[in-house]
N, C-alpha and C. Protein backbone atom coordinates (compact mmCIF):
# COMPACT_ATOMS: atom_id res chain seq x y z
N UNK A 1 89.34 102.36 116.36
CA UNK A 1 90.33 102.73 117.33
C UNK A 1 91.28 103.80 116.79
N UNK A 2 91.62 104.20 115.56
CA UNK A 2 92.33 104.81 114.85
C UNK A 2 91.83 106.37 114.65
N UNK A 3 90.97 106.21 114.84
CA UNK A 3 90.01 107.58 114.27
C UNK A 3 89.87 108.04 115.43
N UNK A 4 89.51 109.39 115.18
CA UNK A 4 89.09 110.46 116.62
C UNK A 4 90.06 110.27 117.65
N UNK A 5 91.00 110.25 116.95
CA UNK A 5 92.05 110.07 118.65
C UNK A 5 92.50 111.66 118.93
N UNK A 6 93.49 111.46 119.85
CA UNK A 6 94.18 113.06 120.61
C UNK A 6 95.34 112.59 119.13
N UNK A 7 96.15 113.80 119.28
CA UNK A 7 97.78 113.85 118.65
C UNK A 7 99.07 113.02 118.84
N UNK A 8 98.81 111.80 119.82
CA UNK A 8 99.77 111.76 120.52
C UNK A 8 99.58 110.50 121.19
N UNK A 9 100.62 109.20 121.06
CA UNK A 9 100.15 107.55 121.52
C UNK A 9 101.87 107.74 121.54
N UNK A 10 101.42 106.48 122.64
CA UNK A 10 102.38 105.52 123.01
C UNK A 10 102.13 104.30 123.20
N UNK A 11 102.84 103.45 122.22
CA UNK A 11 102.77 101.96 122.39
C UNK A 11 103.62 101.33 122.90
N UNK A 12 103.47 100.19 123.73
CA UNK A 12 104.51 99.39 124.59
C UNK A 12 104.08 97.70 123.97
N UNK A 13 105.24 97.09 124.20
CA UNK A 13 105.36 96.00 123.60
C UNK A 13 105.78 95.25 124.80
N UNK A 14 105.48 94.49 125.76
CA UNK A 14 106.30 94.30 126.71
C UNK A 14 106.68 92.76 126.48
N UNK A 15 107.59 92.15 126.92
CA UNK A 15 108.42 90.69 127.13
C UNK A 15 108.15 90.46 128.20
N UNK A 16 107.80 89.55 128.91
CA UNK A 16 107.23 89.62 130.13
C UNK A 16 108.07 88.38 130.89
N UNK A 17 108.42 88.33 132.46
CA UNK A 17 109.33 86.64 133.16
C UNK A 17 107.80 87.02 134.39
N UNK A 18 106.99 87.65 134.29
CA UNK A 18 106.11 87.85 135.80
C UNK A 18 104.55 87.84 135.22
N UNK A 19 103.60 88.14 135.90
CA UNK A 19 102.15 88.13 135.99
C UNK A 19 101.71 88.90 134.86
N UNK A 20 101.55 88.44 133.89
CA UNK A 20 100.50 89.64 132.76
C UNK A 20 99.46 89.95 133.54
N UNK A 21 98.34 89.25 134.07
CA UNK A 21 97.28 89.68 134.85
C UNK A 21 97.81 91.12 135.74
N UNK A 22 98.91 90.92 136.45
CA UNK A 22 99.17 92.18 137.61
C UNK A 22 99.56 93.55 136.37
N UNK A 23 100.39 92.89 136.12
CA UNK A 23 101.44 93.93 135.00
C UNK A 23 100.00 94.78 133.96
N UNK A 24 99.23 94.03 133.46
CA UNK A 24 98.14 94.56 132.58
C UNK A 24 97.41 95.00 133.21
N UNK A 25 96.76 95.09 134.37
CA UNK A 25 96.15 95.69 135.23
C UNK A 25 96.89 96.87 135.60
N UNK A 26 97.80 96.78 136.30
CA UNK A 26 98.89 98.49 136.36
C UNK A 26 98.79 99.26 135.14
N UNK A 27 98.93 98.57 134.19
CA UNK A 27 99.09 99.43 132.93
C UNK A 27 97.82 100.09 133.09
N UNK A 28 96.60 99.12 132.99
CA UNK A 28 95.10 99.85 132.57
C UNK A 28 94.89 100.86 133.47
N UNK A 29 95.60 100.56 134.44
CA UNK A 29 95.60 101.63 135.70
C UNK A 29 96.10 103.11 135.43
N UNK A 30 96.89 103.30 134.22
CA UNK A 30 97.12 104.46 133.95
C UNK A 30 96.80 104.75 133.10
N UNK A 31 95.78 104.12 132.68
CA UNK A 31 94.99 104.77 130.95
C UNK A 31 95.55 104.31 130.04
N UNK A 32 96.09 102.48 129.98
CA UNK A 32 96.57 102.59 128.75
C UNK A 32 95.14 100.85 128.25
N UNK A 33 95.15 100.88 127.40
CA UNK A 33 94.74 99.95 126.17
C UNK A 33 95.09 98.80 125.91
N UNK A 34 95.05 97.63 126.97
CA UNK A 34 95.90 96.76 127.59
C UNK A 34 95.18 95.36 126.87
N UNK A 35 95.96 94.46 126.21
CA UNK A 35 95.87 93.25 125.56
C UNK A 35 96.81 92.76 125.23
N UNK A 36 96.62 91.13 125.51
CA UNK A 36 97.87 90.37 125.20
C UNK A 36 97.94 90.10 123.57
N UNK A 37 99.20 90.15 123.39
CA UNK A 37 99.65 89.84 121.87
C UNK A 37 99.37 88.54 121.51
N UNK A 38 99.09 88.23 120.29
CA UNK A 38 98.87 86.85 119.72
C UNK A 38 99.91 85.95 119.58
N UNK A 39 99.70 84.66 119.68
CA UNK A 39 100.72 84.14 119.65
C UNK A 39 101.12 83.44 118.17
N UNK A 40 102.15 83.29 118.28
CA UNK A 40 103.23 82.89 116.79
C UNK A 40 103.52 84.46 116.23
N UNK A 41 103.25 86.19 117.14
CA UNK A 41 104.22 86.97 116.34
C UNK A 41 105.21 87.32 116.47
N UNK A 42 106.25 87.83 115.96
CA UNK A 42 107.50 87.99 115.55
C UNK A 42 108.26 88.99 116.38
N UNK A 43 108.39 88.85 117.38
CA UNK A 43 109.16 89.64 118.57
C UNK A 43 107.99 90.48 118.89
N UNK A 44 106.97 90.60 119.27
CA UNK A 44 105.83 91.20 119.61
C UNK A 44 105.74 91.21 120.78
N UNK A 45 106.21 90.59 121.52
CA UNK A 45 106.18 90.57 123.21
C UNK A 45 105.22 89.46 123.34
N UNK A 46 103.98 89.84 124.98
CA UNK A 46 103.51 89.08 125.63
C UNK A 46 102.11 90.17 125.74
N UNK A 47 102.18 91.28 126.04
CA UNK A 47 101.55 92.25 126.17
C UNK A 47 101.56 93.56 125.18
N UNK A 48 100.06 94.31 124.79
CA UNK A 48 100.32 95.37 124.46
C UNK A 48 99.75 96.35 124.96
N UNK A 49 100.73 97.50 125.16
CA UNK A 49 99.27 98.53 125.83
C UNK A 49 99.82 100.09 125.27
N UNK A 50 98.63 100.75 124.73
CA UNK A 50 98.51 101.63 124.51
C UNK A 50 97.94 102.77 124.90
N UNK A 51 98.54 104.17 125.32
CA UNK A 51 98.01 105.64 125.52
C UNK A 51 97.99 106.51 124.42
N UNK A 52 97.04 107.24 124.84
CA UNK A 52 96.71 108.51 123.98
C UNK A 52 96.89 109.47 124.78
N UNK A 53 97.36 110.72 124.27
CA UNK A 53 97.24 111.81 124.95
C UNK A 53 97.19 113.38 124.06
N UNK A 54 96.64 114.35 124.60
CA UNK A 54 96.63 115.30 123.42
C UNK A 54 97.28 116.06 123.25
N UNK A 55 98.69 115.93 124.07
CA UNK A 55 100.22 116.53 123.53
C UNK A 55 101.24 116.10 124.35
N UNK A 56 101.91 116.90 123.51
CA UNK A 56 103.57 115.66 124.71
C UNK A 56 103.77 116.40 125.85
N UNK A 57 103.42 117.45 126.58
CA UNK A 57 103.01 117.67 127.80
C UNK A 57 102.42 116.52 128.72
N UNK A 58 101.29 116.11 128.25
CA UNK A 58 100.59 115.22 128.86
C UNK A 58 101.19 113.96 129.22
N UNK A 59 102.01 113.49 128.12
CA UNK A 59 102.86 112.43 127.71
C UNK A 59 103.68 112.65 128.88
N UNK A 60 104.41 113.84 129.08
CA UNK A 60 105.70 113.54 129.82
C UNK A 60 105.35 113.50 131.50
N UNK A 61 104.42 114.21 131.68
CA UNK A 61 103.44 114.15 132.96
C UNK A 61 103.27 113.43 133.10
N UNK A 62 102.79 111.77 132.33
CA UNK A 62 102.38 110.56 132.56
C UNK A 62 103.65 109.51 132.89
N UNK A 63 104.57 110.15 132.04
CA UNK A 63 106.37 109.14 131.45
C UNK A 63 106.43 108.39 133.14
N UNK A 64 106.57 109.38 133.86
CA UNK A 64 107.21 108.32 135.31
C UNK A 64 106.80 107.18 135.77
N UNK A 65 105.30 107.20 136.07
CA UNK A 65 104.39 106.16 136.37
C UNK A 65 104.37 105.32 135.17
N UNK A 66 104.47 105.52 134.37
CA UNK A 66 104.36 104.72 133.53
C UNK A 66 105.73 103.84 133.11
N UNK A 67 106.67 104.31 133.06
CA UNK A 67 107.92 103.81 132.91
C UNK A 67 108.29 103.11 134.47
N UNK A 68 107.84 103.45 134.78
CA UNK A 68 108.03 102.52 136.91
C UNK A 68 107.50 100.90 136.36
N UNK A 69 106.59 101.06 135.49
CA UNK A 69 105.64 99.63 135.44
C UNK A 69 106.74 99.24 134.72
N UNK A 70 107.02 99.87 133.20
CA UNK A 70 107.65 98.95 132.25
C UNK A 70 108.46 98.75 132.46
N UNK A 71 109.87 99.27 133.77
CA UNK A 71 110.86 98.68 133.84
C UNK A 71 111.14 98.31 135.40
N UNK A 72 109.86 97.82 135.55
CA UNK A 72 109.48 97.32 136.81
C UNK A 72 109.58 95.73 137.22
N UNK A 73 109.27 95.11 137.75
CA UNK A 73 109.32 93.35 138.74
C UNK A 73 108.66 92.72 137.44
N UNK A 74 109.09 92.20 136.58
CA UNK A 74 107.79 90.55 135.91
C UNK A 74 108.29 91.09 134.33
N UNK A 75 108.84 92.50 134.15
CA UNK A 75 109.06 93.11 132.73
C UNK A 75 110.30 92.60 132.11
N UNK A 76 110.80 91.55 131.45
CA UNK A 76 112.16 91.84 130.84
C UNK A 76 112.68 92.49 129.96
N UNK A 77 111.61 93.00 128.67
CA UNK A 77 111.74 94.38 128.15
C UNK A 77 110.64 94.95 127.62
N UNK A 78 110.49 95.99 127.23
CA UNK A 78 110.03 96.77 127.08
C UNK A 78 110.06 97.29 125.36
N UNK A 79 109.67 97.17 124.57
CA UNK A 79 109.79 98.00 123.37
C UNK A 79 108.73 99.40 123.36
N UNK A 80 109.24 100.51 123.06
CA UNK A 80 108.59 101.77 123.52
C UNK A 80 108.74 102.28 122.14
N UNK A 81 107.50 103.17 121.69
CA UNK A 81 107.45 104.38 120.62
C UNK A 81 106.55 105.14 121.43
N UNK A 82 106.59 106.79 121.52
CA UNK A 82 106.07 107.57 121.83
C UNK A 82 106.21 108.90 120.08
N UNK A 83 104.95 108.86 119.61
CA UNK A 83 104.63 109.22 118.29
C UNK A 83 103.80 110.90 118.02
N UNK A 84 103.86 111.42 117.51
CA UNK A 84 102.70 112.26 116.79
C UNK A 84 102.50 111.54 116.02
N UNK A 85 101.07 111.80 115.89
CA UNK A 85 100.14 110.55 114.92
C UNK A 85 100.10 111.20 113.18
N UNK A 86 100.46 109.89 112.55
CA UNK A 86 101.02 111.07 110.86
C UNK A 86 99.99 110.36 110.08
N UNK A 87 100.21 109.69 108.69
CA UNK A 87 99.29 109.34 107.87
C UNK A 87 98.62 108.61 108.48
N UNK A 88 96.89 108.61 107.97
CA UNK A 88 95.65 107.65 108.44
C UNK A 88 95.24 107.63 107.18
N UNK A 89 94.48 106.19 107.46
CA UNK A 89 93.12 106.21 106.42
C UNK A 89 91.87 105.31 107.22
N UNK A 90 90.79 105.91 106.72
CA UNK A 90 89.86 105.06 107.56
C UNK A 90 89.34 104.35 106.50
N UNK A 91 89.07 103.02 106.54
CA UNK A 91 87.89 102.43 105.25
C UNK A 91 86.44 101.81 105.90
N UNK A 92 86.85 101.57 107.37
CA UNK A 92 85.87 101.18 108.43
C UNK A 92 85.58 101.95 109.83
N UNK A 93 85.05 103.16 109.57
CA UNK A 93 84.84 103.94 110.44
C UNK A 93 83.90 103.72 111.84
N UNK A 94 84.87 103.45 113.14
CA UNK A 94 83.80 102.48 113.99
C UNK A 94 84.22 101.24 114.65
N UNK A 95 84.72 100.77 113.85
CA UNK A 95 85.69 99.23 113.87
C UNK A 95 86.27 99.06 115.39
N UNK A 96 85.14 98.25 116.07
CA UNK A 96 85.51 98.74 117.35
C UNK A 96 85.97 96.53 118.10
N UNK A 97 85.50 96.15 117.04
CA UNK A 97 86.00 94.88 117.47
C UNK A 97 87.27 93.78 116.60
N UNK A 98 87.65 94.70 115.92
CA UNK A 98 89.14 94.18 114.72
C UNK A 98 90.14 93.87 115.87
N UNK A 99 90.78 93.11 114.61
CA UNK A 99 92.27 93.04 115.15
C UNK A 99 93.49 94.37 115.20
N UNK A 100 93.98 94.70 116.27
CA UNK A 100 95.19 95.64 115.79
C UNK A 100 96.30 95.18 115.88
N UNK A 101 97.16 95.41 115.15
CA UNK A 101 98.39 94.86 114.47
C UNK A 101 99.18 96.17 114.72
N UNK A 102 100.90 96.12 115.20
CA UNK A 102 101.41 97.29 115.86
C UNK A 102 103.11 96.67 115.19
N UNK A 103 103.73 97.20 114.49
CA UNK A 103 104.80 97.17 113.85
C UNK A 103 105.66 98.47 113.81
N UNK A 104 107.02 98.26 115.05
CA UNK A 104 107.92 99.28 115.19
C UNK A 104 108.70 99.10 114.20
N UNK A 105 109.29 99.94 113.14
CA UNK A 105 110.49 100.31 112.38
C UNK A 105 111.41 101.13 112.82
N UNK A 106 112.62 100.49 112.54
CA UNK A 106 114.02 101.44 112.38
C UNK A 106 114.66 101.59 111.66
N UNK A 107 114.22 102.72 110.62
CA UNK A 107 114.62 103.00 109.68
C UNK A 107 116.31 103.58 109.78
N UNK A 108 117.38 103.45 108.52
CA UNK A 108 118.47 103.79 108.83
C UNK A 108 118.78 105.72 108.95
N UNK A 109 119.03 105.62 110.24
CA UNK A 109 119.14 107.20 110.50
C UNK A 109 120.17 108.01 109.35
N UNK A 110 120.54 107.47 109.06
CA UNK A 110 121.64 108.83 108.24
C UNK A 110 121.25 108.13 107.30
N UNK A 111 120.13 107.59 106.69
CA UNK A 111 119.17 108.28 105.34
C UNK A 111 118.55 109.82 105.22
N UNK A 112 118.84 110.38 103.81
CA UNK A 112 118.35 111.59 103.80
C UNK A 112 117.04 111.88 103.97
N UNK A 113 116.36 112.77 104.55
CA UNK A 113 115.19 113.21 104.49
C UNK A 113 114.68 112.81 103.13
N UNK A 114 114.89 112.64 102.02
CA UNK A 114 114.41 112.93 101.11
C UNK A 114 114.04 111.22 100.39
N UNK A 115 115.09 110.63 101.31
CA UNK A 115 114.58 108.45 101.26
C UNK A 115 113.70 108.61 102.31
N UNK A 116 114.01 109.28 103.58
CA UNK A 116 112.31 108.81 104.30
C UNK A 116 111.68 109.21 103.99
N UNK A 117 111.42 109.83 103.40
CA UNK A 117 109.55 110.72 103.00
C UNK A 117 109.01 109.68 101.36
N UNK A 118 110.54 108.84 100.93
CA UNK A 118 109.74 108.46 99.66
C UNK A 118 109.35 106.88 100.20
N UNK A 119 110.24 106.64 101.44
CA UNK A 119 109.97 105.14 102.39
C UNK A 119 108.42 105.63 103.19
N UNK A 120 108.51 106.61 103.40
CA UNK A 120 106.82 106.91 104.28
C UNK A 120 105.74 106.76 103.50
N UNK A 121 106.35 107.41 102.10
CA UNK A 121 104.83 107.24 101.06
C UNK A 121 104.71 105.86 100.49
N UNK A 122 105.56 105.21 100.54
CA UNK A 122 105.65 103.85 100.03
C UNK A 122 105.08 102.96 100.93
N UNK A 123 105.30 103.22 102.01
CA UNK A 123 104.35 102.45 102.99
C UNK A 123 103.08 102.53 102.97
N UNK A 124 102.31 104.60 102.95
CA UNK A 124 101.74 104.95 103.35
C UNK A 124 100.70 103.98 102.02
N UNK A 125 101.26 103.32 101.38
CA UNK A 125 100.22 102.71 99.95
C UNK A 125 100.00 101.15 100.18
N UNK A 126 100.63 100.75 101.04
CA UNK A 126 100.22 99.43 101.52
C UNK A 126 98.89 99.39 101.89
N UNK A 127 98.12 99.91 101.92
CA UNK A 127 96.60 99.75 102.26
C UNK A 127 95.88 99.51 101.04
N UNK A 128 96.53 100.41 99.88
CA UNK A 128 96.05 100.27 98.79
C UNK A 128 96.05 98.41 98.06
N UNK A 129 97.34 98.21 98.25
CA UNK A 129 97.28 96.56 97.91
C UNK A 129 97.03 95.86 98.64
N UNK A 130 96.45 96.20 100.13
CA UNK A 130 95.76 95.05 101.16
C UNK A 130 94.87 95.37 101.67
N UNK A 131 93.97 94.53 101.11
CA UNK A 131 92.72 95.47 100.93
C UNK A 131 91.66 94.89 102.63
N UNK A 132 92.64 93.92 103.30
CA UNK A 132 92.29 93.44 104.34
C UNK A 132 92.32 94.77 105.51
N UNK A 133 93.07 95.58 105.14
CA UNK A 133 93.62 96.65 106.05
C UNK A 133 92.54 97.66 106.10
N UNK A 134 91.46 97.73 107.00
CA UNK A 134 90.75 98.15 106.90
C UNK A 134 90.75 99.50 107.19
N UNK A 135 91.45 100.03 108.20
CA UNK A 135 92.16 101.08 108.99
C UNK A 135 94.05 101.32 109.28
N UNK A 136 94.36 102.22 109.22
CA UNK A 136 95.81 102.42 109.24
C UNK A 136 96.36 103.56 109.86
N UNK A 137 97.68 103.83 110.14
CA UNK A 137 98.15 104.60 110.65
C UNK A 137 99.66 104.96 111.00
N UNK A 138 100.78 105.43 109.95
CA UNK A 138 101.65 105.89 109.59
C UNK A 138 102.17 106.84 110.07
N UNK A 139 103.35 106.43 111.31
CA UNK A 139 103.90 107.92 112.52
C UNK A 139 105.34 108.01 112.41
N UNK A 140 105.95 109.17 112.43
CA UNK A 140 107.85 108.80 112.68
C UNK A 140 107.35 109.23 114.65
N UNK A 141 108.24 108.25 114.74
CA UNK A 141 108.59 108.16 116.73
C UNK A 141 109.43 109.74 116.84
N UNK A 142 108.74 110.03 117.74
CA UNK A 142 109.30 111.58 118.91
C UNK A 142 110.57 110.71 119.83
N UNK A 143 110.19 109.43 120.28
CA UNK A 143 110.63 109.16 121.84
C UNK A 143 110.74 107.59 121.85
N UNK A 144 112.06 106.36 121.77
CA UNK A 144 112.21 105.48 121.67
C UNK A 144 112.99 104.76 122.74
N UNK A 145 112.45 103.19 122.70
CA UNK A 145 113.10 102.88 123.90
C UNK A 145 112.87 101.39 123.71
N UNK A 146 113.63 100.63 124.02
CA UNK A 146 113.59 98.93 124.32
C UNK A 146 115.09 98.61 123.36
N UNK A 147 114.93 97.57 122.07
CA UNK A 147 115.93 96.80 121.67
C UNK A 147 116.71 97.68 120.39
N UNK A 148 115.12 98.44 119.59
CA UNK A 148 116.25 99.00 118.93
C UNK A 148 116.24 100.60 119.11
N UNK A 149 116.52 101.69 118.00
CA UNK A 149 115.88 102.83 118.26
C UNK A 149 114.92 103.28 117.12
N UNK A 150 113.68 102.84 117.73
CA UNK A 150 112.39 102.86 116.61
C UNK A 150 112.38 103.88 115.67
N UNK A 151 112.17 104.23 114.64
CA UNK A 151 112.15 106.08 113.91
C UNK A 151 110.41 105.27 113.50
N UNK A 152 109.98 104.47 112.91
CA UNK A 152 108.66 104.95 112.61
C UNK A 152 107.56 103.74 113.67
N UNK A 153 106.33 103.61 113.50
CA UNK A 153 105.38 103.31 113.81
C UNK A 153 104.61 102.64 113.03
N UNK A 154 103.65 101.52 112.58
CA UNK A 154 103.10 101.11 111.61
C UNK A 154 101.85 100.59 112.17
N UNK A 155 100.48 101.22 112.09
CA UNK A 155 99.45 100.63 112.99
C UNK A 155 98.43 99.90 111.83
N UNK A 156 97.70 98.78 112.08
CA UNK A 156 96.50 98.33 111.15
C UNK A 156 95.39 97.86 112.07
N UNK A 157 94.40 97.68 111.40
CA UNK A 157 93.18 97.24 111.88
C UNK A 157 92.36 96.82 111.22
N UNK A 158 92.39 95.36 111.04
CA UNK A 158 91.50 94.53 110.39
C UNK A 158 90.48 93.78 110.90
N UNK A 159 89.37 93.52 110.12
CA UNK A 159 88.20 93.22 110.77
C UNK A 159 88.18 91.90 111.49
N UNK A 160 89.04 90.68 111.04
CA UNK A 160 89.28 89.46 111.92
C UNK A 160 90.28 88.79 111.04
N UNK A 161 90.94 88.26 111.64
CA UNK A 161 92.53 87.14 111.61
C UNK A 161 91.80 86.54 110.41
């Protein structure tokens, strides 16, 4: 899922008081990548759904309809990153039936450029000591929205729980 993509995802995390069936269906309805989150995780919502697109043109062309759903009837929130896609690694090229695992960060904004880039590479090595992580994917957020204000993105993909 990580590989061969466009430049450009948005992940939604949604909290849900209404129909996942309706709500996940609307979503898939606009091209997004629609599955419910597992249960026992850690503010993860109820739902996840994900778009690709191959620039933020496309992205913002899509924003209306898409933001109608998430802050629409059955939604109580919404956690939003809209990303350029930054470090990858593939170790399982293909991996079309893993688990994906989706972790928003908010890193502290008036850190210098020069702590996030040594916090990005420090992350970007967590694959190296988990060796479960079969696939990865390391983004700072363009475009944030729900509880906090996201700055990075943290994607994995492992072959099963």
């Amino acid at each position: 899922m990580l590989q061969n993509s466009p430049m450009h995802s948005l992940i939604a995390l949604l909290h849900l008081d209404g129909e996942a069936a309706r709500i996940g269906a609307a979503l898939a309805g606009l091209g997004a990548a629609v599955a419910p989150v597992m249960k026992g995780n850690f503010n993860g919502g109820d739902l996840s759904a994900i778009w690709d697109f191959e620039n933020e043109a496309a992205y913002h062309a899509a924003r209306p309809g898409i933001h109608a759903i998430l802050n629409g009837a059955g939604v109580a929130r919404a956690d939003t990153a809209f990303f350029g896609h930054g470090s990858i690694g593939v170790r399982e090229q293909g991996l079309s039936t893993g688990i994906h695992r989706t972790l928003l960060l908010c890193a502290d904004r008036a850190a210098s450029e020069a702590r996030l880039a040594q916090f990005e590479a420090e992350m970007a090595l967590m694959p190296k000591y988990i060796p479960a992580i079969r696939n990865w994917r390391f983004s700072r957020v363009i475009e944030a929205g729900g509880e906090l204000p996201w700055t990075h993105v943290w994607e994995q993909e492992f072959a099963d729980t």
